[in-house]
Structure formats: structure tokens, C-alpha cells
N, C-alpha and C. Protein backbone atom coordinates (compact mmCIF):
# COMPACT_ATOMS: atom_id res chain seq x y z
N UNK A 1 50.49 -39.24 -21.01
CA UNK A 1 49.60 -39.75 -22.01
C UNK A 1 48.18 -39.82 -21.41
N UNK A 2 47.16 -39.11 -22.12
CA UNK A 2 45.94 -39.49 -21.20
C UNK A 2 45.17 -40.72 -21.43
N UNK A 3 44.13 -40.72 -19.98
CA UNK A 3 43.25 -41.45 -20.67
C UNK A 3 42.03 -41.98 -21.79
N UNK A 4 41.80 -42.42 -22.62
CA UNK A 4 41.25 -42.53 -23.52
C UNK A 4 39.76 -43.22 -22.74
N UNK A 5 40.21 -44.42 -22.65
CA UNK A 5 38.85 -45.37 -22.11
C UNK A 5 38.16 -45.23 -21.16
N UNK A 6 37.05 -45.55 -20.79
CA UNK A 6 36.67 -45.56 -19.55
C UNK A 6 37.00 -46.93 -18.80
N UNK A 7 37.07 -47.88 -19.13
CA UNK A 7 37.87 -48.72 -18.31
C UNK A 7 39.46 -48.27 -18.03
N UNK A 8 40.45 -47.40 -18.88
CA UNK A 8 40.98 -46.91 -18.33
C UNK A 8 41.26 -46.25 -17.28
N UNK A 9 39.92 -45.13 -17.39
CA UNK A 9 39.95 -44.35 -16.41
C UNK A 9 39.40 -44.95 -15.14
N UNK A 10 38.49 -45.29 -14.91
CA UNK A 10 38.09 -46.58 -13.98
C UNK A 10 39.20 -46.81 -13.13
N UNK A 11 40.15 -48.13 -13.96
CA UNK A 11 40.98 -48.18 -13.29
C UNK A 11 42.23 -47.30 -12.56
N UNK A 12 42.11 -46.58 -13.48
CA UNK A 12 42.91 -44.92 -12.68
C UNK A 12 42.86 -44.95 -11.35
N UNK A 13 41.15 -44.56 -11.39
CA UNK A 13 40.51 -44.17 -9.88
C UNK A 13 40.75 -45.22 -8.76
N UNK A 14 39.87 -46.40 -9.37
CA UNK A 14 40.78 -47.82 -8.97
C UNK A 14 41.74 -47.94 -7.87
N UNK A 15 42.91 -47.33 -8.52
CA UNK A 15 44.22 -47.51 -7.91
C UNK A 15 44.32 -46.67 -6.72
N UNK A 16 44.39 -45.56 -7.28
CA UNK A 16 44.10 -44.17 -5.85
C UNK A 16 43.27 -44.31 -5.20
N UNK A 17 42.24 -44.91 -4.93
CA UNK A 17 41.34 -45.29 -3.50
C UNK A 17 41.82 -46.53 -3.33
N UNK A 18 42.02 -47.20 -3.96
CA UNK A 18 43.00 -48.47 -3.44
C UNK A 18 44.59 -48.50 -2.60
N UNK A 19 44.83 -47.54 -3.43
CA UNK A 19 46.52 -47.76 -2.53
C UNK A 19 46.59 -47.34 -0.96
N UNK A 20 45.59 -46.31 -0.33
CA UNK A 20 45.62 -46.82 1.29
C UNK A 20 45.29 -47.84 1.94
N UNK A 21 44.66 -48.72 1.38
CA UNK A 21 43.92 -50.26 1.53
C UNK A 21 45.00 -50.95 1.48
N UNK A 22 46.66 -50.76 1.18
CA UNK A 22 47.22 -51.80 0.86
C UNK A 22 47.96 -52.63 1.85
N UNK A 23 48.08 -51.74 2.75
CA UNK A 23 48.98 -51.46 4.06
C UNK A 23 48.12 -50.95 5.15
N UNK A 24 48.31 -51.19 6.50
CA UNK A 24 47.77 -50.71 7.43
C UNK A 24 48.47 -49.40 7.93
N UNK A 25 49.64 -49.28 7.62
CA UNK A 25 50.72 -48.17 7.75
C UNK A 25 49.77 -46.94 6.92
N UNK A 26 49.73 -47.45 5.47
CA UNK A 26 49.37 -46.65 4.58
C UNK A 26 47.66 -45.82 4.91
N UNK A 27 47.21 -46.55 5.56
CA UNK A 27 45.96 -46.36 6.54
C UNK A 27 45.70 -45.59 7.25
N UNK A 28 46.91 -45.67 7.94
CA UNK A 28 47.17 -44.71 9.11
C UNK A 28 47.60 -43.45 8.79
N UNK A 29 48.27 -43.53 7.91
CA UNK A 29 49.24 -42.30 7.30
C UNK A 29 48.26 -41.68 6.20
N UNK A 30 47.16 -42.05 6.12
CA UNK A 30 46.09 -41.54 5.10
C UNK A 30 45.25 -40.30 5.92
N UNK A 31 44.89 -41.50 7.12
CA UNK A 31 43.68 -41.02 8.37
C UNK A 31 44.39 -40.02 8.69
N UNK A 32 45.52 -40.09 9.27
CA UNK A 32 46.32 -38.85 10.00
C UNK A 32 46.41 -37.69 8.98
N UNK A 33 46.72 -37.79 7.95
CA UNK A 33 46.94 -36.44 6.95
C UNK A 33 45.38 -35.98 6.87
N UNK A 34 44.11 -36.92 6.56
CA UNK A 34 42.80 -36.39 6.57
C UNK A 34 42.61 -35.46 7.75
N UNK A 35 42.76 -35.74 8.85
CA UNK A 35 42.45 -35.35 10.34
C UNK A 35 43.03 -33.98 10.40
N UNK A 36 44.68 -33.93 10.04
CA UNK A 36 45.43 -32.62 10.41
C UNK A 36 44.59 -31.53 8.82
N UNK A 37 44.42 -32.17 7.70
CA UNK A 37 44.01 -31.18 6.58
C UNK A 37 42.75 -30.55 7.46
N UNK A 38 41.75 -31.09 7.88
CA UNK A 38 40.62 -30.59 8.43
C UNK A 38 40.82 -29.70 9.47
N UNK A 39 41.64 -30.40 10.44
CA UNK A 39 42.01 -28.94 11.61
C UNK A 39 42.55 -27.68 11.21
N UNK A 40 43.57 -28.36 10.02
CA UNK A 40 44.26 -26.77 9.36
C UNK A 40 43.09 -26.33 8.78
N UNK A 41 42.50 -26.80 8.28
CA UNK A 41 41.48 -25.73 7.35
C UNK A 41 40.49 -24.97 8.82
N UNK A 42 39.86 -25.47 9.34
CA UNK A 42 39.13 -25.11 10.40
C UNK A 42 39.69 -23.79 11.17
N UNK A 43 40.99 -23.91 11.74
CA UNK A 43 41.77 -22.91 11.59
C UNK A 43 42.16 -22.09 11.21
N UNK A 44 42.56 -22.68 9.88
CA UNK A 44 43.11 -21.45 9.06
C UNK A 44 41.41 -20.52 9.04
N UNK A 45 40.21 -20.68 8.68
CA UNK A 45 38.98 -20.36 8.81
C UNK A 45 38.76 -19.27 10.11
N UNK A 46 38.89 -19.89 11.12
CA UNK A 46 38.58 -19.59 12.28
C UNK A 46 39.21 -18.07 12.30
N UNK A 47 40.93 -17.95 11.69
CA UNK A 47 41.49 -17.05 12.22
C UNK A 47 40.82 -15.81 10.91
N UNK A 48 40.49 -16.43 9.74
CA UNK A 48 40.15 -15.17 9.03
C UNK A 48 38.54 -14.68 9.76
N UNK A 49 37.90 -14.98 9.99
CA UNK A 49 36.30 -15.04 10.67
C UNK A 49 37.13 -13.57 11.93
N UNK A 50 38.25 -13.54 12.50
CA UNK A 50 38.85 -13.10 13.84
C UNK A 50 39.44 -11.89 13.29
N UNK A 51 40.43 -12.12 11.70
CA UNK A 51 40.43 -10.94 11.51
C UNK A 51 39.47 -9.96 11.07
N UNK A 52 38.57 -10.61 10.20
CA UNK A 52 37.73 -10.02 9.47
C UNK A 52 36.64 -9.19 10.67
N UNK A 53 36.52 -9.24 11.76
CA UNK A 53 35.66 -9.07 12.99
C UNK A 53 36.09 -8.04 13.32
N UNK A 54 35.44 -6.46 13.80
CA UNK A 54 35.87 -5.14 14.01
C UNK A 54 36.32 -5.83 15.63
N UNK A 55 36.94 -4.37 16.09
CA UNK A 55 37.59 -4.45 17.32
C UNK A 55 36.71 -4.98 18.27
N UNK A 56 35.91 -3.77 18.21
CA UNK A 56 35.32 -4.04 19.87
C UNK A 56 34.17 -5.63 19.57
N UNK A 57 34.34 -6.65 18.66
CA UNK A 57 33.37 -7.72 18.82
C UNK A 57 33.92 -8.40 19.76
N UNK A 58 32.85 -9.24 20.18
CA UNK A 58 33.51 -10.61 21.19
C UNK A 58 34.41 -11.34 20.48
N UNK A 59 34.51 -11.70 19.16
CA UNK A 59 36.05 -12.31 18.57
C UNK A 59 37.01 -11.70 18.51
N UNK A 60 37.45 -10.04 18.93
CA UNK A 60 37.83 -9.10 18.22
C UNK A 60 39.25 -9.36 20.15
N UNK A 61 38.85 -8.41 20.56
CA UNK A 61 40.11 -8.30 22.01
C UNK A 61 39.17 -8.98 23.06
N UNK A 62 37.77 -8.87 22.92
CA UNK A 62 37.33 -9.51 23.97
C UNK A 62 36.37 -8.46 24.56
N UNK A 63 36.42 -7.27 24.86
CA UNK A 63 36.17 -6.09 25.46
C UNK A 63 34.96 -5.58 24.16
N UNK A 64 33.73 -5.74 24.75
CA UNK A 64 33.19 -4.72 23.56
C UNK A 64 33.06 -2.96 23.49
N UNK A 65 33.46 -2.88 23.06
CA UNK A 65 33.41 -0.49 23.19
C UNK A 65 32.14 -0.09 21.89
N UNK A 66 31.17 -0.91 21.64
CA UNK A 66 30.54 -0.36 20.60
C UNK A 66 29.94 -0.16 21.31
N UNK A 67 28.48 1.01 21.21
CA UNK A 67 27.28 1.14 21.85
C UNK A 67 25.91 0.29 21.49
N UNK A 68 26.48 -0.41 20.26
CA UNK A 68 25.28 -1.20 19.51
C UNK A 68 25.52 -2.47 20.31
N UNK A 69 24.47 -3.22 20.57
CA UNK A 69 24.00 -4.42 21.60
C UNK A 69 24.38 -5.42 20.39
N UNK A 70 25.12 -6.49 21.21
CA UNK A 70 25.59 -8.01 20.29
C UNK A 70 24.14 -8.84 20.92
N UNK A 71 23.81 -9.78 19.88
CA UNK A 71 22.91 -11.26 20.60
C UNK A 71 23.55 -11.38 21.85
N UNK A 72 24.80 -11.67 21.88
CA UNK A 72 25.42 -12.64 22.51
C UNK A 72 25.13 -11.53 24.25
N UNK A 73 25.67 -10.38 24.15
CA UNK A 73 25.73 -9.53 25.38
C UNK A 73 24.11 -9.50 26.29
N UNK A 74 23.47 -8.94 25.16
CA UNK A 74 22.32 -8.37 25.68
C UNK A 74 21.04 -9.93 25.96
N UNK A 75 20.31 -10.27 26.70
CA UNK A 75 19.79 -10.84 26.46
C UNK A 75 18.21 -10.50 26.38
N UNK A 76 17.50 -11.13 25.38
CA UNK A 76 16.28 -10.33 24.89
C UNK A 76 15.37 -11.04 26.33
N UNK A 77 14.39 -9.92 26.59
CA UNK A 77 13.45 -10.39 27.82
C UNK A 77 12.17 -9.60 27.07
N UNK A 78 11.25 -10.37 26.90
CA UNK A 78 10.00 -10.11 27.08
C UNK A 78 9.19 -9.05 27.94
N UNK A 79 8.03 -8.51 27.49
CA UNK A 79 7.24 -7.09 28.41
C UNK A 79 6.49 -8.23 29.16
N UNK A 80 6.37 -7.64 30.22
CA UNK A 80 5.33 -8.45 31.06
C UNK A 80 4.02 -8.72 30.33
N UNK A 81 3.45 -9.64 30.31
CA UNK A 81 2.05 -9.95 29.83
C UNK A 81 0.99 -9.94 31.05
N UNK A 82 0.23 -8.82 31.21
CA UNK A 82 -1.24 -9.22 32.04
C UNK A 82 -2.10 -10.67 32.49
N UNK A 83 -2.11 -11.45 33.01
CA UNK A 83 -2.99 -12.29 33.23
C UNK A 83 -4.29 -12.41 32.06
N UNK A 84 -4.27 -13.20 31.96
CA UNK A 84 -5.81 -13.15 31.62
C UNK A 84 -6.50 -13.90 32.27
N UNK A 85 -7.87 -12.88 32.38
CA UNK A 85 -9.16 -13.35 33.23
C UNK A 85 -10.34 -13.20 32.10
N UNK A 86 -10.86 -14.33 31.98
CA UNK A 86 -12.28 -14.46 31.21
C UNK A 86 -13.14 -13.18 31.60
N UNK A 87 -14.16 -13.12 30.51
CA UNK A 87 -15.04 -12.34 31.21
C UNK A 87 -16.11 -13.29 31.60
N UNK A 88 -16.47 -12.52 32.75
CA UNK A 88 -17.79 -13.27 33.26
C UNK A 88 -18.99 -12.67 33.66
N UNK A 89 -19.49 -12.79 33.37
CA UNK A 89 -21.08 -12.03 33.75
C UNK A 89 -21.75 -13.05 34.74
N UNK A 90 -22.74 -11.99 35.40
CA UNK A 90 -23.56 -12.81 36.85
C UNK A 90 -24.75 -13.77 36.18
N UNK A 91 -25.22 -15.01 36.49
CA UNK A 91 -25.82 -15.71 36.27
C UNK A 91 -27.50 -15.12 35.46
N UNK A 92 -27.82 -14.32 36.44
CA UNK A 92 -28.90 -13.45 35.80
C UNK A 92 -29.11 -13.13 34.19
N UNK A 93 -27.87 -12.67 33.91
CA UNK A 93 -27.43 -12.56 32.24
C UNK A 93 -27.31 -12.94 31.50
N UNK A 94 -27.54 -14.65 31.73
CA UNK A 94 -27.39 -15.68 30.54
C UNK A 94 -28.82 -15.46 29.58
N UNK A 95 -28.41 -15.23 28.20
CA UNK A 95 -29.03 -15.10 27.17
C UNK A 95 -30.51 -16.63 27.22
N UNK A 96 -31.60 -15.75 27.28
CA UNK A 96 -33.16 -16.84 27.24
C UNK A 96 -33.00 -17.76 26.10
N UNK A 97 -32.15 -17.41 25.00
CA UNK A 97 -31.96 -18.40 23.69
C UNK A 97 -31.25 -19.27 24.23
N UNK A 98 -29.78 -19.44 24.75
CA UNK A 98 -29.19 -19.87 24.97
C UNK A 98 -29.42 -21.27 26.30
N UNK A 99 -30.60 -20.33 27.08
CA UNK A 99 -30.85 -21.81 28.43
C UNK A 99 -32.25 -22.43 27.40
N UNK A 100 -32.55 -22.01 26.12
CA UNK A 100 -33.72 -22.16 25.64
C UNK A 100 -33.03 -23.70 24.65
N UNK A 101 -31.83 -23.69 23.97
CA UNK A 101 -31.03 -24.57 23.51
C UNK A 101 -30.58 -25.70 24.93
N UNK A 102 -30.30 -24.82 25.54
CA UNK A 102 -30.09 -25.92 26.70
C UNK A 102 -30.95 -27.38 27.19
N UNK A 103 -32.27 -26.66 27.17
CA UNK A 103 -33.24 -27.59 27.46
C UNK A 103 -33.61 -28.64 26.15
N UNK A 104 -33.88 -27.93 25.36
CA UNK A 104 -33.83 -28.53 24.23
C UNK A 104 -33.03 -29.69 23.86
N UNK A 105 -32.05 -29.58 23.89
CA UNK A 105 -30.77 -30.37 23.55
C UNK A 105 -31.19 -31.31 24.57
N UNK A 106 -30.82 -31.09 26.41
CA UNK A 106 -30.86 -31.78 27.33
C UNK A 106 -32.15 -33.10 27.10
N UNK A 107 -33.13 -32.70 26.29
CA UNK A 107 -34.72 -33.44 26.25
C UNK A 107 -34.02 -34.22 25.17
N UNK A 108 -33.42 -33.63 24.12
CA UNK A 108 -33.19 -34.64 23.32
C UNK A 108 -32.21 -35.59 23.26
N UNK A 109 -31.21 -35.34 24.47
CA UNK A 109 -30.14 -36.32 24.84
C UNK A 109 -30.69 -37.31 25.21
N UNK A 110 -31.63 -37.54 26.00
CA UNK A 110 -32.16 -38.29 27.23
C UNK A 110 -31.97 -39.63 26.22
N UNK A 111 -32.67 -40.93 27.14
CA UNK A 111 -32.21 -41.86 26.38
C UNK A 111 -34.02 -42.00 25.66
N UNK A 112 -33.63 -42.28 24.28
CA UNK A 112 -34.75 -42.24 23.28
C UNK A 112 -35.64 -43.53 23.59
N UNK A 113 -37.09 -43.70 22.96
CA UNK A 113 -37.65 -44.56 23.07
C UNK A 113 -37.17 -46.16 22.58
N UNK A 114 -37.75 -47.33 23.03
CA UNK A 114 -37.30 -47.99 22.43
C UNK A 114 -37.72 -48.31 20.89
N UNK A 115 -36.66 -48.45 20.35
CA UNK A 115 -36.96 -49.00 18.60
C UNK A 115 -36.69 -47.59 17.63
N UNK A 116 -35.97 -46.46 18.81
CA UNK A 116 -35.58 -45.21 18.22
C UNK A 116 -33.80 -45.60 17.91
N UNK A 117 -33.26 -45.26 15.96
CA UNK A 117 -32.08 -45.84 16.08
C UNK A 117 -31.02 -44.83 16.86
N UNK A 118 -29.97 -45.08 16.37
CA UNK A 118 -29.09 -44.07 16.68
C UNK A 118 -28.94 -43.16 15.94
N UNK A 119 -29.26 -43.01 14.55
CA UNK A 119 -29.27 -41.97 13.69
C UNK A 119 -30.26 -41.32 13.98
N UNK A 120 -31.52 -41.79 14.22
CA UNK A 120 -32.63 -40.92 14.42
C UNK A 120 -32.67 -40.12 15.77
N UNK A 121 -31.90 -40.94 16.42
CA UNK A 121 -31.29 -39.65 17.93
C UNK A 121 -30.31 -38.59 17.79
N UNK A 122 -29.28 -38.99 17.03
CA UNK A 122 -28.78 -37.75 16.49
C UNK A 122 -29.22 -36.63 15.79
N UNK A 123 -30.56 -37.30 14.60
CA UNK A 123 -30.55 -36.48 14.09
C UNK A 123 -31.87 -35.15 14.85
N UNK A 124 -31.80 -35.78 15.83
CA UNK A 124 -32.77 -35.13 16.93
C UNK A 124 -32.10 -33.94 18.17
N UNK A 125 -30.83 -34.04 17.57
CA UNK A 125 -29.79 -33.04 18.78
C UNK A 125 -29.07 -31.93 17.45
N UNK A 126 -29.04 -32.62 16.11
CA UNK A 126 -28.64 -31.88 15.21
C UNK A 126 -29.00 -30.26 15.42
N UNK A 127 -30.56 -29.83 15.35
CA UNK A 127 -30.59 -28.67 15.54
C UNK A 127 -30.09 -28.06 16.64
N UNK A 128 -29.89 -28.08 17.36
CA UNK A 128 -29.04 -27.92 18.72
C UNK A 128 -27.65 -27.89 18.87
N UNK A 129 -27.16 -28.85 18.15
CA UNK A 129 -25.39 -29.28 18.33
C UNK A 129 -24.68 -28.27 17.41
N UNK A 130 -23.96 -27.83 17.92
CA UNK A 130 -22.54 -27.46 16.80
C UNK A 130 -21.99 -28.76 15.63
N UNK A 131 -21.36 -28.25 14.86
CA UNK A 131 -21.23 -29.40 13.67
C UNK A 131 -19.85 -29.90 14.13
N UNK A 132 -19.29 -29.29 14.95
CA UNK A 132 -17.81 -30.09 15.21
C UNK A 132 -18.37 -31.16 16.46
N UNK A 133 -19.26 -30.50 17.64
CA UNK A 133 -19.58 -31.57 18.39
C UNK A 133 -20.41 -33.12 18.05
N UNK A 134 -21.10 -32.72 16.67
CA UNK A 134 -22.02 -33.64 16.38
C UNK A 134 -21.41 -35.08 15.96
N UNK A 135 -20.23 -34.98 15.30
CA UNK A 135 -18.71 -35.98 15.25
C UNK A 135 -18.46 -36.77 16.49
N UNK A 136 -18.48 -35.83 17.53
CA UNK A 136 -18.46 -36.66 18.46
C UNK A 136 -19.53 -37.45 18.69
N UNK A 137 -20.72 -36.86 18.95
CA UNK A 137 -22.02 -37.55 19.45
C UNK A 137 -22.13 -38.64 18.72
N UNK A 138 -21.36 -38.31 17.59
CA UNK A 138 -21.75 -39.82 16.70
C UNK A 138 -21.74 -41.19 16.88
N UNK A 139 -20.66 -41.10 18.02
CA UNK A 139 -19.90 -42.27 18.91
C UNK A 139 -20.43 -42.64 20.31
N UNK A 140 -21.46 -41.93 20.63
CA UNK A 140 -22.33 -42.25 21.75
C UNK A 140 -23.64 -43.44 21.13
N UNK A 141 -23.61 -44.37 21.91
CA UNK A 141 -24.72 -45.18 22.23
C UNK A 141 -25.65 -44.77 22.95
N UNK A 142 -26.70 -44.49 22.27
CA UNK A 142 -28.09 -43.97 23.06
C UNK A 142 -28.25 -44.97 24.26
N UNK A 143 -28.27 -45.97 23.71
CA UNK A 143 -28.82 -47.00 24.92
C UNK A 143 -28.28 -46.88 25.93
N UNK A 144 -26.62 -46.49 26.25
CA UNK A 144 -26.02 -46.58 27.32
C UNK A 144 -26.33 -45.10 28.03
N UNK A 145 -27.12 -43.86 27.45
CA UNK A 145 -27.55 -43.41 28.74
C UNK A 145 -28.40 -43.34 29.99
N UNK A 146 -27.86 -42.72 30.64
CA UNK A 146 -28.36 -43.35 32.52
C UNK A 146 -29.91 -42.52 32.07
N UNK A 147 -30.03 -41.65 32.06
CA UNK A 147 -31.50 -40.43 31.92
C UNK A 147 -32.12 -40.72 31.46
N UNK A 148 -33.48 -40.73 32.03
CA UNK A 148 -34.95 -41.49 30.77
C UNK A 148 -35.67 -39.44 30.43
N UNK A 149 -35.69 -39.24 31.49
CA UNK A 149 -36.25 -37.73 31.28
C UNK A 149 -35.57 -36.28 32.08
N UNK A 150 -35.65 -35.60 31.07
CA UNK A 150 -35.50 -34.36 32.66
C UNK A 150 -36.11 -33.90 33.30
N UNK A 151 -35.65 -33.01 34.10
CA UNK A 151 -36.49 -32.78 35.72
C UNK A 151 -36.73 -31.93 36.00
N UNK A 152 -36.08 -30.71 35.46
CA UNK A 152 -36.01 -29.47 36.34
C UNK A 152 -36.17 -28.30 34.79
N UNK A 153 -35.74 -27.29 35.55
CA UNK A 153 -35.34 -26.06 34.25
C UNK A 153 -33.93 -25.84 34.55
N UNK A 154 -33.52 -25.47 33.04
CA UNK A 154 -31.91 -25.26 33.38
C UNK A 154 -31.61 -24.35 34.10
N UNK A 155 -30.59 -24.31 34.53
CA UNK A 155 -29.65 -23.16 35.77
C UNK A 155 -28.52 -22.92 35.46
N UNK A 156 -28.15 -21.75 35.40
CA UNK A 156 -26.84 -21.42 34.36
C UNK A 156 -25.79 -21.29 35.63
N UNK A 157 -24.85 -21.31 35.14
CA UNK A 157 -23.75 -21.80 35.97
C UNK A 157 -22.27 -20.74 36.38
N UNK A 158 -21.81 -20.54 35.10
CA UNK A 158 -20.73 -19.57 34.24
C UNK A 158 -21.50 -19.13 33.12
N UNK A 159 -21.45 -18.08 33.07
CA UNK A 159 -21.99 -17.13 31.73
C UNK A 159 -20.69 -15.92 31.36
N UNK A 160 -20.78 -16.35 30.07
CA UNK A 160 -19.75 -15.47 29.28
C UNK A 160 -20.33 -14.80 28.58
N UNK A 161 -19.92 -13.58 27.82
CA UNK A 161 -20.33 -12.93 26.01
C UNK A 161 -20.92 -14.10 25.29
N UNK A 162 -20.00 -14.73 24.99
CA UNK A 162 -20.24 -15.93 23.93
C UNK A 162 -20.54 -16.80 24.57
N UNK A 163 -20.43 -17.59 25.64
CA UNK A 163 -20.67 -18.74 26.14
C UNK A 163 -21.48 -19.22 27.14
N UNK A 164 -21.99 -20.20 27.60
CA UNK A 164 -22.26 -20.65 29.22
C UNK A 164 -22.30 -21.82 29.55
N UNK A 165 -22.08 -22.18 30.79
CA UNK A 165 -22.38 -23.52 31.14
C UNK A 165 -23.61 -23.95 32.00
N UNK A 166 -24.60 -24.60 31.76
CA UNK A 166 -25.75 -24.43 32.24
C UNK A 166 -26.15 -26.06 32.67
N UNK A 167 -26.28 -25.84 34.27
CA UNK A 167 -26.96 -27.25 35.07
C UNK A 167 -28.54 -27.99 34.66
N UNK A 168 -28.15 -28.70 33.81
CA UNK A 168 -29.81 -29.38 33.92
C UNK A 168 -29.67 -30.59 34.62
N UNK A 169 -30.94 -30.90 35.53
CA UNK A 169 -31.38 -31.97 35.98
C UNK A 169 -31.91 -32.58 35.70
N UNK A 170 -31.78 -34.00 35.27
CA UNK A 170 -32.57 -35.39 34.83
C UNK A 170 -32.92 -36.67 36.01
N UNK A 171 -33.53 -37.29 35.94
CA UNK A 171 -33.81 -38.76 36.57
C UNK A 171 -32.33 -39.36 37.03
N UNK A 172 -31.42 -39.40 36.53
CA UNK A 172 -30.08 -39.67 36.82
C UNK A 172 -29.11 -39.66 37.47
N UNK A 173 -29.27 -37.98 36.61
CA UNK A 173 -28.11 -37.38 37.02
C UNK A 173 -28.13 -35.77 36.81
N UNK A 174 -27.18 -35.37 36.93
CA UNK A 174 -27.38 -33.77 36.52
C UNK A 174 -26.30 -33.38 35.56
N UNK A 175 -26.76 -32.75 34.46
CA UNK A 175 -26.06 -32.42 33.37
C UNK A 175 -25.34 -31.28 33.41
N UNK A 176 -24.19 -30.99 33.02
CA UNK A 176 -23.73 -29.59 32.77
C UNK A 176 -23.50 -29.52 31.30
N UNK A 177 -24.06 -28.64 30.79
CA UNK A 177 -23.58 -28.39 29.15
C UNK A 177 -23.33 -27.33 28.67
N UNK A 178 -22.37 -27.20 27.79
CA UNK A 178 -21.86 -26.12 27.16
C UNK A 178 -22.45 -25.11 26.36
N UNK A 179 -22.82 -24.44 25.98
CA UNK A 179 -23.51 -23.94 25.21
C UNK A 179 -22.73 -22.41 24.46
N UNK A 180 -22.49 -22.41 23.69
CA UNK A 180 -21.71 -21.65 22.48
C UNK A 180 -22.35 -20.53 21.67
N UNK A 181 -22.39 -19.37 21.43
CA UNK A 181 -22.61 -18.61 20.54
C UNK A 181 -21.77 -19.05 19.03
N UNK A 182 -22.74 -19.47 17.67
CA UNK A 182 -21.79 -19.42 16.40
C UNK A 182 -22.30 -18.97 15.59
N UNK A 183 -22.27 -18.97 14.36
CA UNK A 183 -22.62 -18.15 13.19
C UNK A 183 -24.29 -18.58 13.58
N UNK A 184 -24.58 -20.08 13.37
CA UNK A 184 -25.66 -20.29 13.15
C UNK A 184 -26.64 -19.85 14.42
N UNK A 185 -26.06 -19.03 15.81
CA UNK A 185 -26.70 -19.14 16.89
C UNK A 185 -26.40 -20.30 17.85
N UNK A 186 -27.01 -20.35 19.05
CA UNK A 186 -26.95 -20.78 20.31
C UNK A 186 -26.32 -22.14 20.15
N UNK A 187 -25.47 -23.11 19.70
CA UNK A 187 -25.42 -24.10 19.72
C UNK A 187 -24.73 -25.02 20.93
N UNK A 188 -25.06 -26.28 21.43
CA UNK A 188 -24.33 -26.93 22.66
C UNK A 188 -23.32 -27.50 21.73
N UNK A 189 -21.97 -27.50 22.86
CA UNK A 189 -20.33 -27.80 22.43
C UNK A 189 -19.74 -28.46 23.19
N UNK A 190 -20.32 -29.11 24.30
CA UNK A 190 -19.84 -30.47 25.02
C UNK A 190 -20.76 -30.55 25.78
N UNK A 191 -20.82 -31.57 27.22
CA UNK A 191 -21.23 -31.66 27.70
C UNK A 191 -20.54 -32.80 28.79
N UNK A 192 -21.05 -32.46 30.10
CA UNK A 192 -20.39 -34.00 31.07
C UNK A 192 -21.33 -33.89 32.47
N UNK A 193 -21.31 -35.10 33.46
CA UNK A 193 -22.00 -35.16 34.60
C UNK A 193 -21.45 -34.22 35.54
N UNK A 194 -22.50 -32.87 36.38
CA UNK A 194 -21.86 -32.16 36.94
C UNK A 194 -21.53 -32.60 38.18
């Protein structure tokens, strides 16, 4: 006779997830039939995966006789990769724009007059800075630099295609700064005490 209701059926279900709960025997004898259904199936699985597998595979006798390479046999190795070495050009070669930004920038790092804010010092390295470095600069306190002026002319250091690092000297200290080829031209892209 079927069920009609849903509280009928309810309780149907009810019962059948209930009746291993009733007994600890019944518990056991639940768990154990779950456990062996899963190994048989896993098995039974395993062995069709073994037939279904041509001879010569690694599931197959063991022995492979194909000439085609398995993952498992061959292992993939990489071509050697060359080193890489920057290019570098001799100091002589650093682009006149580029130690020309240098100085520039370096004059306008220095520490500003007094009653100059901090926006108005930034916005005094702007032409000079790259727009990703200028984020940073944002977070510098003018006041806390050591340099009132600079001293010298810049001196390039490492010179690349695109790049260089160029020594300026201040009252301080001595600067090394980055200096970048970008769309917009020569711009400085970090900087630290050399």
C-alpha cells in the first residue's frame, strides 16, 4: 500500500535511519556492511580500470613494449636556460637627459625651506618622479631629511639601455638614484643612501 502523506512518508524514512540507532550490535553491523560495500566497489573499479588498460601499460603485466613514452616512465626535464646577464654599458654612456633628471630631482629632494608644506615638495619632484614612485614619496616627511643642499654633479654608477643608477652628493650624505626610461621620458624610480 503506498504512501499517501507526507507525514507518512517522513516517518517511513524515520524508521530506516533509525533502526541502526537501536542497538549497538545493529551499529556495528551497519558500519561493517558500509566499509566492505566501499572496498567491493573500489575493487570491483580498480579491476575494470586493469582490464580496460592495453598490455604493455604499467597496469597492464607491468613491462611496457610500446614505443610511445607514459608520464609515469619518462620524466619531463627542461632545456637548459642561459644565465642572464643585464646589459651594461660603460659609465661614459649614460644618457645627458637622464644625469640631467638626476640632478634635478636630487635639488628637489633636499630638505625644502622652512614653511614649504609637504605637498608643495612633492609637487616639486612630480616632474621628475615616475607616477608609481610618487605614492611612495607621498609618505616621506620632508622635515626628516638629513640634506639641506647638494654638492657635487651627478656620477653615474650602472648604466643600462633603459636605466641607471647615478651618485649624487649632498651636505649629508650621498645619494644613489634610480633613474628609468618611460613613456613620458627620463623619470627617477627609487632612491637610497649610497
Amino acid at each position: 500500500m503506498p504512501i499517501r502523506s507526507p507525514h507518512g512518508r517522513s516517518a517511513a524514512y524515520r524508521s530506516l535511519w533509525q533502526w541502526p540507532l537501536r542497538s549497538p550490535v545493529r551499529l556495528v553491523v551497519v558500519a561493517v556492511l558500509a566499509v566492505a560495500a566501499v572496498v567491493a566497489v573500489s575493487i570491483g573499479l580498480g579491476s575494470l580500470r586493469a582490464e580496460s588498460a592495453p598490455l604493455g601499460s604499467p597496469a597492464g603485466s607491468g613491462v611496457a613494449t610500446t614505443d610511445r613514452p607514459t608520464a609515469a616512465a619518462t620524466p619531463s626535464v627542461l632545456p637548459p636556460v642561459p644565465e642572464l646577464t643585464p646589459t651594461t654599458l660603460p659609465p661614459s654612456r649614460a644618457p645627458q637627459e637622464a644625469l640631467q633628471v638626476a640632478s634635478l630631482w636630487s635639488r628637489a629632494w633636499v630638505r625644502p625651506a622652512p614653511g614649504v608644506t609637504a605637498d608643495e615638495w612633492l609637487a616639486g619632484l612630480r616632474p621628475y618622479t615616475s607616477e608609481e614612485y610618487l605614492g611612495v614619496l607621498a609618505a616621506v616627511d620632508p622635515g626628516n631629511i638629513p640634506a639641506r643642499r647638494v654638492t657635487g654633479e651627478p656620477r653615474p654608477v650602472r648604466v643600462s639601455p633603459r636605466s641607471l643608477q647615478v651618485e649624487v652628493p649632498t651636505d649629508a650624505l650621498t645619494l644613489r638614484v634610480l633613474v628609468v626610461d618611460t613613456e613620458q621620458g627620463w623619470r627617477v624610480a627609487g632612491y637610497e643612501r649610497a
